[in-house]
C-alpha atoms as a PDB file:
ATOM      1  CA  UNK A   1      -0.565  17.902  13.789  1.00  0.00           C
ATOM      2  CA  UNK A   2      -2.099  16.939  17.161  1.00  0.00           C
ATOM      3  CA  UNK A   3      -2.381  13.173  18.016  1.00  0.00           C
ATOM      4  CA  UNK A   4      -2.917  10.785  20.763  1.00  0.00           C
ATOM      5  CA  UNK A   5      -1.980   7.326  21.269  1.00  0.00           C
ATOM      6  CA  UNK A   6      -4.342   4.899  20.164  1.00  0.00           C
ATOM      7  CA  UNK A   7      -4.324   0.949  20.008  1.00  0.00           C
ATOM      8  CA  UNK A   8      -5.917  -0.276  17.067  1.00  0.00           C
ATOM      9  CA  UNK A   9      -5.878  -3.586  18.401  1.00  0.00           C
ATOM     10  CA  UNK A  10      -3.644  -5.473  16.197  1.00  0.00           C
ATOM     11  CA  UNK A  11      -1.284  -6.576  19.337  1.00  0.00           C
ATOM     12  CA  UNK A  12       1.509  -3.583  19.151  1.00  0.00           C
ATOM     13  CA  UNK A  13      -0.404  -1.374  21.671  1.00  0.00           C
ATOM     14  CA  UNK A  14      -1.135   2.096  21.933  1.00  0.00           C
ATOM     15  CA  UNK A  15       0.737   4.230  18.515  1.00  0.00           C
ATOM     16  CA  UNK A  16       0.894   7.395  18.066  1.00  0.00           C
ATOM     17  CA  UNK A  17      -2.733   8.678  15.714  1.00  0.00           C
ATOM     18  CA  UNK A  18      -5.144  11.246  14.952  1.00  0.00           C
ATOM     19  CA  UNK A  19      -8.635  11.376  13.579  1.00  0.00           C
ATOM     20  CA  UNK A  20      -9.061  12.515  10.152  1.00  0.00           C
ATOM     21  CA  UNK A  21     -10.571  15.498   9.341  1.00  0.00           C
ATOM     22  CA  UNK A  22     -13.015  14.480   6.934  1.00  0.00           C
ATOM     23  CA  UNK A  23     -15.066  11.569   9.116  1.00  0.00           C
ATOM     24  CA  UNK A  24     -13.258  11.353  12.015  1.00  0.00           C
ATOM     25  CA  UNK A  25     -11.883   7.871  11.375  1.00  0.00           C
ATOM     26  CA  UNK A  26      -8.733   7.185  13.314  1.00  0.00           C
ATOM     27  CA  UNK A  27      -5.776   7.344  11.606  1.00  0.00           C
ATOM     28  CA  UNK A  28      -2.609   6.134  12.696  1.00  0.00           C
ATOM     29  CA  UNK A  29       0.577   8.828  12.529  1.00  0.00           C
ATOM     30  CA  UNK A  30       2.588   6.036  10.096  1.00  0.00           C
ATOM     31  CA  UNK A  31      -0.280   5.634   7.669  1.00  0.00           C
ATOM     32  CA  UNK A  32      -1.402   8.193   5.013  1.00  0.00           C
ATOM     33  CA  UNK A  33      -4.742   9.593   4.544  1.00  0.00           C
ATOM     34  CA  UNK A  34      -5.335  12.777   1.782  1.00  0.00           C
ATOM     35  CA  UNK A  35      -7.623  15.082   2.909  1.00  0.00           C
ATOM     36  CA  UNK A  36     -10.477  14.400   0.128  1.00  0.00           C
ATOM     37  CA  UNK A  37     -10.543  10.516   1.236  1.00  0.00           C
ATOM     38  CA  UNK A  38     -13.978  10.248   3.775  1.00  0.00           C
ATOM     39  CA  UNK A  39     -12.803   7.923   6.697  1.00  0.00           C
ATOM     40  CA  UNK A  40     -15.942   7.128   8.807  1.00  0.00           C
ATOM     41  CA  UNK A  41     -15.896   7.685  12.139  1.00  0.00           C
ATOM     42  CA  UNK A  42     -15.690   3.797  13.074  1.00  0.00           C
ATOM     43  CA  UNK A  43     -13.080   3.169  10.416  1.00  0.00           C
ATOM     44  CA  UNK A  44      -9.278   2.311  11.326  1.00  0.00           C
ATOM     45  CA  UNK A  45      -6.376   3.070   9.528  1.00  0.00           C
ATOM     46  CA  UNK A  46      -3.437   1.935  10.243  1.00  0.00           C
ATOM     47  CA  UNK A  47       0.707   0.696   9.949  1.00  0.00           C
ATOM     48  CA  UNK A  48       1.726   2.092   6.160  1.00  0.00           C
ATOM     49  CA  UNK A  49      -1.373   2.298   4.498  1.00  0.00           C
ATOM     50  CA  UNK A  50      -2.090   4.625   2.366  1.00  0.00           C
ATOM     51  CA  UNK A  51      -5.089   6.452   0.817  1.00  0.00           C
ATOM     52  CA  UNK A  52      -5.581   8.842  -2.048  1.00  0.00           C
ATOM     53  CA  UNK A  53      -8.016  10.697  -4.419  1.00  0.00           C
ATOM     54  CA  UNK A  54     -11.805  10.224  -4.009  1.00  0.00           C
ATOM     55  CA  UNK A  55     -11.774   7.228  -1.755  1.00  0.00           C
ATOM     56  CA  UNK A  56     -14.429   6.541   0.914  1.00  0.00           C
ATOM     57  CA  UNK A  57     -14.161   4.447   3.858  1.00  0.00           C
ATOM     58  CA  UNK A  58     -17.139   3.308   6.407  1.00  0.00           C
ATOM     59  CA  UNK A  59     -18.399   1.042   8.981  1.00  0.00           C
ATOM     60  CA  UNK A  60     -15.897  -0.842  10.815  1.00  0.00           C
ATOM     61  CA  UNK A  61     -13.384  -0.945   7.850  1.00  0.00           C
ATOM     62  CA  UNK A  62     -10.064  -1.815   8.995  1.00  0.00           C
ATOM     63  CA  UNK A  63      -6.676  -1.050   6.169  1.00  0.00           C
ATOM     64  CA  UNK A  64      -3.405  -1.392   6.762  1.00  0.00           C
ATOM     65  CA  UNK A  65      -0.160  -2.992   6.443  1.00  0.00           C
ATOM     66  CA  UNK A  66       0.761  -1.811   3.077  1.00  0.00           C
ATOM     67  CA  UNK A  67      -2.377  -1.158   1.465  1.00  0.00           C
ATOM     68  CA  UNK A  68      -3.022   1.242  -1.429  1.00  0.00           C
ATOM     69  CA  UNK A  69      -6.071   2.557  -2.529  1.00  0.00           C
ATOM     70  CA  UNK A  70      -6.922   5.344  -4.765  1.00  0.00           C
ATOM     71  CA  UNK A  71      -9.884   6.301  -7.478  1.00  0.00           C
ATOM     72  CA  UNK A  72     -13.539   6.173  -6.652  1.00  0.00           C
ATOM     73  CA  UNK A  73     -13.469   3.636  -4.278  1.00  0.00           C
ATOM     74  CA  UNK A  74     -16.278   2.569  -1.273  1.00  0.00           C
ATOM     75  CA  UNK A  75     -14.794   0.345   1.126  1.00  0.00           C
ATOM     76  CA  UNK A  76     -18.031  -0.384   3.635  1.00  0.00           C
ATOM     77  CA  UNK A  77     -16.609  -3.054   6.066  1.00  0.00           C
ATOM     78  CA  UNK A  78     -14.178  -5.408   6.503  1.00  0.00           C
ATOM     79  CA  UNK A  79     -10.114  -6.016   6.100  1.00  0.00           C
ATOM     80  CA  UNK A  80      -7.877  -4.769   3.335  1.00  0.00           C
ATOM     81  CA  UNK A  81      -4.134  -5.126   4.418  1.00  0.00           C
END
């Protein structure tokens, strides 16, 4: 996997990330993001989240810390730590 560092602005600076293949949402290297799950291009992703199954993230959505979502879910803005 190819990354760069990116700082998702939550005051530890520039990490090591990628964007994800299905959006192009930015995805840091810690987190975990299956390849079906649609992370918008705007969308950040970050510290030990992680994503699974049909999810779909867009806007300006931010989720991290430990998060974990799964199923059908539309996250279209906003926090989820």
């Amino acid at each position: 996997m190819t990354y760069e560092l990116f700082d998702f602005g939550d005051g530890k600076g520039e990490v090591p990330a990628h964007r994800h293949s299905f959006g192009g949402g930015m995805v840091a290297n810690t987190a975990y993001v299956a390849p079906s799950v649609f992370i918008g291009y705007k969308a950040r992703i970050f510290d030990d989240a992680c994503i699974t199954e049909a999810v779909i993230v867009t806007a300006n959505a931010w989720i991290y810390g430990k998060a974990r979502i799964r199923g059908t879910t539309r996250i279209d803005g906003g926090d989820v730590s």
